[in-house]
C-alpha atoms as a PDB file:
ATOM      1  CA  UNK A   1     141.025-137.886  84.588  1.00  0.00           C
ATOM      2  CA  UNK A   2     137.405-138.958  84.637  1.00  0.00           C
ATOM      3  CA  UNK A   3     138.410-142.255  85.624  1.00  0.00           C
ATOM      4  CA  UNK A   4     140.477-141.472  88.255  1.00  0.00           C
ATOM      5  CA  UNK A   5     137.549-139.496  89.833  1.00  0.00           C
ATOM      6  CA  UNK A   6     134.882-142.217  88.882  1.00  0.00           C
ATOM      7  CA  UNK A   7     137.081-144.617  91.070  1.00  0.00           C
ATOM      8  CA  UNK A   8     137.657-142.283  93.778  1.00  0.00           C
ATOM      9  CA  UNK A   9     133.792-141.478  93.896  1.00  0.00           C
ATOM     10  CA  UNK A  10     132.843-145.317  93.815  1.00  0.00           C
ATOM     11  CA  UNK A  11     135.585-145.742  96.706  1.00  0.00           C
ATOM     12  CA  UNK A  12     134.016-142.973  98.979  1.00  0.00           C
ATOM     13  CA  UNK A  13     130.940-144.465  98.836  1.00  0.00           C
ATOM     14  CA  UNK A  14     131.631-147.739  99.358  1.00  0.00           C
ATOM     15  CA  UNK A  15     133.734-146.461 102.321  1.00  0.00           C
ATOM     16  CA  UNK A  16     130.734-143.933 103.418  1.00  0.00           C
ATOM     17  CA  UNK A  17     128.402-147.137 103.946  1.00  0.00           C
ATOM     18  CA  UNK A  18     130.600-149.077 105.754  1.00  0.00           C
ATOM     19  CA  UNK A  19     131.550-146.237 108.269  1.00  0.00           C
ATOM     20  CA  UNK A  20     127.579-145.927 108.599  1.00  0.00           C
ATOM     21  CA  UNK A  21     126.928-149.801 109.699  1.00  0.00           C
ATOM     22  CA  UNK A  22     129.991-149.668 112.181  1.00  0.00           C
ATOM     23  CA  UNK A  23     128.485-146.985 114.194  1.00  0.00           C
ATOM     24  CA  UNK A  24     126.538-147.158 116.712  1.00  0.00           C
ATOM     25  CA  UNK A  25     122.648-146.272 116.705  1.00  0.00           C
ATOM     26  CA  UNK A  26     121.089-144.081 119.603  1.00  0.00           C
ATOM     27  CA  UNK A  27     117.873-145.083 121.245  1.00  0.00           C
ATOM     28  CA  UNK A  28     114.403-143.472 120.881  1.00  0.00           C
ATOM     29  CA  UNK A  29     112.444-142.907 118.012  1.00  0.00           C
ATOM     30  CA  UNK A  30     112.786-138.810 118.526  1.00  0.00           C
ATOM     31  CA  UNK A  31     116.427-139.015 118.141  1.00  0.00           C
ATOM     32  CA  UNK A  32     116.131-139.845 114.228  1.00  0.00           C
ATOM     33  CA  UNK A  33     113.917-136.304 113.942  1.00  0.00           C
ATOM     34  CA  UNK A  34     116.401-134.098 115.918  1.00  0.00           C
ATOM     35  CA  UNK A  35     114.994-135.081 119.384  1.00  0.00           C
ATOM     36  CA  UNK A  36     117.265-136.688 122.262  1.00  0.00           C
ATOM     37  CA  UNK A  37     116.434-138.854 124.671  1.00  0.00           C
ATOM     38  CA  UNK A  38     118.845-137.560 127.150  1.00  0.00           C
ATOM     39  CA  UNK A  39     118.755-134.004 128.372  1.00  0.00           C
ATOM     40  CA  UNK A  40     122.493-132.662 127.632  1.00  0.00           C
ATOM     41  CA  UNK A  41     122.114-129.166 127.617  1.00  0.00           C
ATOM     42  CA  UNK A  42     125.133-127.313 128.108  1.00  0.00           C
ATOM     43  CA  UNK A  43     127.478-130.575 127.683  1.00  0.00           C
ATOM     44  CA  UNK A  44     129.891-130.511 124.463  1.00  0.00           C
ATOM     45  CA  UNK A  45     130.598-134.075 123.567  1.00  0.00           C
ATOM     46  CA  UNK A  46     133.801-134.386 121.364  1.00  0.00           C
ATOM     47  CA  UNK A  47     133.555-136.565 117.971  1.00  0.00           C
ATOM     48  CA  UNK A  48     134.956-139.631 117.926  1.00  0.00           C
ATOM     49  CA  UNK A  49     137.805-141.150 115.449  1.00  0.00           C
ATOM     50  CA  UNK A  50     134.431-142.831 113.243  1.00  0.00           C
ATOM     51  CA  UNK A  51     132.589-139.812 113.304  1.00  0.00           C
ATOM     52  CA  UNK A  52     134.981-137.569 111.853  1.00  0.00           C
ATOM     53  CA  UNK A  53     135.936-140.492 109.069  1.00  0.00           C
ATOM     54  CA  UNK A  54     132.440-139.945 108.423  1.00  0.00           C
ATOM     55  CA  UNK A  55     132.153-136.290 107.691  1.00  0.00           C
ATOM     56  CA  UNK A  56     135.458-137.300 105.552  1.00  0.00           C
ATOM     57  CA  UNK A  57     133.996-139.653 103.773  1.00  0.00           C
ATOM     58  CA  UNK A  58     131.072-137.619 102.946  1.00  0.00           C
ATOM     59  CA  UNK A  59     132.688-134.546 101.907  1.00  0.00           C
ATOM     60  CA  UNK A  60     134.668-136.952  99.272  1.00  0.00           C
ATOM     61  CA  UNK A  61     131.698-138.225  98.000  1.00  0.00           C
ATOM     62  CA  UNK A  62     130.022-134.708  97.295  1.00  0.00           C
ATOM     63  CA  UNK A  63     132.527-133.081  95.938  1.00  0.00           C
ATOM     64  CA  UNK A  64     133.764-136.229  93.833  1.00  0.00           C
ATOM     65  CA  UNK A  65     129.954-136.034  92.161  1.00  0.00           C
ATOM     66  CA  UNK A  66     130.176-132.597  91.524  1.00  0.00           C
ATOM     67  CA  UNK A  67     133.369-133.082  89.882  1.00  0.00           C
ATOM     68  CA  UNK A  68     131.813-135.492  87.904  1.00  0.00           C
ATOM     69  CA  UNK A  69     128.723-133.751  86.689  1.00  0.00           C
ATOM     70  CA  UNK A  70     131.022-130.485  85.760  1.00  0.00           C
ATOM     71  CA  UNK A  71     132.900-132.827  83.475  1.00  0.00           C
ATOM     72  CA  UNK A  72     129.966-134.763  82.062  1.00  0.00           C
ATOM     73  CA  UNK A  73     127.615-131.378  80.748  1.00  0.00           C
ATOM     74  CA  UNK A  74     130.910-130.659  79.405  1.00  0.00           C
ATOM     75  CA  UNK A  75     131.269-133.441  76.756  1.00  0.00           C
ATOM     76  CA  UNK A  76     128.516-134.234  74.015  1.00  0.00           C
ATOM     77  CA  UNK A  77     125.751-136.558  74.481  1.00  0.00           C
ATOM     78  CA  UNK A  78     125.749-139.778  72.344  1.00  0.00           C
ATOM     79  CA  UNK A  79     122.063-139.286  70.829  1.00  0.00           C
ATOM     80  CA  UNK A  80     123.786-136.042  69.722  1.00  0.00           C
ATOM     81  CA  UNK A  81     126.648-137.699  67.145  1.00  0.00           C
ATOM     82  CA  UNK A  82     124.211-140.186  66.468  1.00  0.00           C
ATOM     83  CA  UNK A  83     121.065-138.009  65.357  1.00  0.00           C
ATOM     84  CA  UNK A  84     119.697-138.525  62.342  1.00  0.00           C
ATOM     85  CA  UNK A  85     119.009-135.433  59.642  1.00  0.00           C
ATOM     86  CA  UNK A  86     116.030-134.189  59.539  1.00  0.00           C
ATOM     87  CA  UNK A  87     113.756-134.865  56.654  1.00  0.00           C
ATOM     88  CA  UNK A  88     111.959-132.586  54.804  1.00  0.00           C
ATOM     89  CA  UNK A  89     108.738-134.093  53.184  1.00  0.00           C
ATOM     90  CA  UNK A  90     107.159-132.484  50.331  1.00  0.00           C
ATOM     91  CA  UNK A  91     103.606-131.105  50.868  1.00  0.00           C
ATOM     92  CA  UNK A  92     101.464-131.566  48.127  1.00  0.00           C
ATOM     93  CA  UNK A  93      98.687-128.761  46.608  1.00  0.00           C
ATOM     94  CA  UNK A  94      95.206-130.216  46.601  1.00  0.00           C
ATOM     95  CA  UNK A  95      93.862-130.376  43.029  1.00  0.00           C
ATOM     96  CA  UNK A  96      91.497-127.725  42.732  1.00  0.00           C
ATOM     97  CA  UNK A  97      89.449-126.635  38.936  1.00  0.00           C
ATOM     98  CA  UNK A  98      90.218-123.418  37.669  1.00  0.00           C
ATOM     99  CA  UNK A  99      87.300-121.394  38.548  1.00  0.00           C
ATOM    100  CA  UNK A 100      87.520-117.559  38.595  1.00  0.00           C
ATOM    101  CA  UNK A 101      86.750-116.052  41.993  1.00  0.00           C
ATOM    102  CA  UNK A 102      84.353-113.017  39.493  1.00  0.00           C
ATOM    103  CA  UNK A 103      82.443-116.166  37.743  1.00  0.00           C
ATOM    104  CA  UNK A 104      81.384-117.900  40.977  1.00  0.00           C
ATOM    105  CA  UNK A 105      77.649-117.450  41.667  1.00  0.00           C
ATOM    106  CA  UNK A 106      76.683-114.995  44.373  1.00  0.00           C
ATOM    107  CA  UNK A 107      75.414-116.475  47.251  1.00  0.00           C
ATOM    108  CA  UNK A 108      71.957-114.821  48.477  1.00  0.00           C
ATOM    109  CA  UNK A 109      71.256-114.810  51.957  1.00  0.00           C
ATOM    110  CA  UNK A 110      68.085-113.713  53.848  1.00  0.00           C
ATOM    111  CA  UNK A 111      67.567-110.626  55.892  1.00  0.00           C
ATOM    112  CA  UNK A 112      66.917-111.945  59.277  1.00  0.00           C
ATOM    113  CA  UNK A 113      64.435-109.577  59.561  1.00  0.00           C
ATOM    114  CA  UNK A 114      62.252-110.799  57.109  1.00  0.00           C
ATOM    115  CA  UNK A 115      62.545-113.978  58.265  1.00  0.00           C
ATOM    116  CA  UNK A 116      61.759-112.838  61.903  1.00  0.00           C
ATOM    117  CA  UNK A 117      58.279-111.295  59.972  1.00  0.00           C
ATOM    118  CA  UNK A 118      56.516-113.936  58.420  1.00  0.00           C
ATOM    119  CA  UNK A 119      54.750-116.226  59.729  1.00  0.00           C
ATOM    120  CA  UNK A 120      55.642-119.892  59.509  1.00  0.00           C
ATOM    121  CA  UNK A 121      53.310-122.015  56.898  1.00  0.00           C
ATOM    122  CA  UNK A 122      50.352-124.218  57.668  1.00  0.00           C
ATOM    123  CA  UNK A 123      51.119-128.048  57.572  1.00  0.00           C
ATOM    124  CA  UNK A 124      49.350-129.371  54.415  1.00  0.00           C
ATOM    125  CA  UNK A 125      46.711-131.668  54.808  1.00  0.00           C
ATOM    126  CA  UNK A 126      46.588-135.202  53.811  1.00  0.00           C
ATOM    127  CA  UNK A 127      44.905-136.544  51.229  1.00  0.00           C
ATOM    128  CA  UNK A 128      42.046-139.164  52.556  1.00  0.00           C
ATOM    129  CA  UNK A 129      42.955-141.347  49.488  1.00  0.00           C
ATOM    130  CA  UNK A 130      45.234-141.593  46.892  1.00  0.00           C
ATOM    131  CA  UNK A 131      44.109-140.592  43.251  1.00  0.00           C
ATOM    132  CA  UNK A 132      46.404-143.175  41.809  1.00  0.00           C
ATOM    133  CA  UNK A 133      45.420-146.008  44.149  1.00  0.00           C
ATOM    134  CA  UNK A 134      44.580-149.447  42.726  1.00  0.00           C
ATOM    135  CA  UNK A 135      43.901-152.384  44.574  1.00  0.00           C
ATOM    136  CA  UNK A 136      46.484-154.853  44.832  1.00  0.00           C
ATOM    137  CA  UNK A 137      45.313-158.682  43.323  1.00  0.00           C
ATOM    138  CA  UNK A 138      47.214-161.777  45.176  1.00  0.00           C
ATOM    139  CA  UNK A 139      48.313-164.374  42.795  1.00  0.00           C
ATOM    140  CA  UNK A 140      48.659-167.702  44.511  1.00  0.00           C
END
């Protein structure tokens, strides 16, 4: 069945273009955005034989795609028979020493206040010398 209607919708729309091409354009640049470049108001001009193959040809073609996009959600996609299991990788622990959470040291922290009271410390001063300093002999 779904090759009967992918022929039928390759044959309307090979049909559809050729009915295009054989018709004839109209002049003007306003008559592609609605515009005419003849003022027929109140004149009913009747289609013509290509005009209505047309319309014939694209009603085919619409409802031969939506025919065919009804029956393809229908089936099952190929990535979906063909999808490989997924794989469950083990997730190793970290290593971590047996420490009890009661033997841990406490960790002291400062009272911001305190810190906020004292005053912050001289830099020390540099020796002039050093105590331990010996001159250094060249040996040539």
């Amino acid at each position: 069945m779904q090759t009967l209607v992918t022929i039928l919708f390759i044959a309307a729309a090979l049909f559809l273009i050729l009915i295009v091409l054989l018709q004839s354009g109209k002049s003007g640049m306003g008559v592609a955005f609605g515009g005419s470049s003849q003022a027929n108001v109140g004149t009913s001009s009747g289609m013509n034989f290509l005009q209505k193959m047309t319309v014939v040809a694209a009603v085919t073609f619409m409802l031969t795609s939506m025919i065919l996009a009804y029956m393809s959600s229908e089936t099952s996609s190929i990535v979906d028979d063909y999808a490989a299991p997924a794989q469950e990788i083990p997730v190793e622990e970290p290593a971590m020493p047996d420490v009890e959470p009661e033997a841990a040291a406490p960790v002291e922290q400062a009272e911001p206040e305190a810190v906020a009271d004292e005053a912050p410390a001289a830099p020390a001063a540099e020796p002039a010398e050093p105590v331990d300093a010996k001159p250094v002999e060249k040996t040539e």
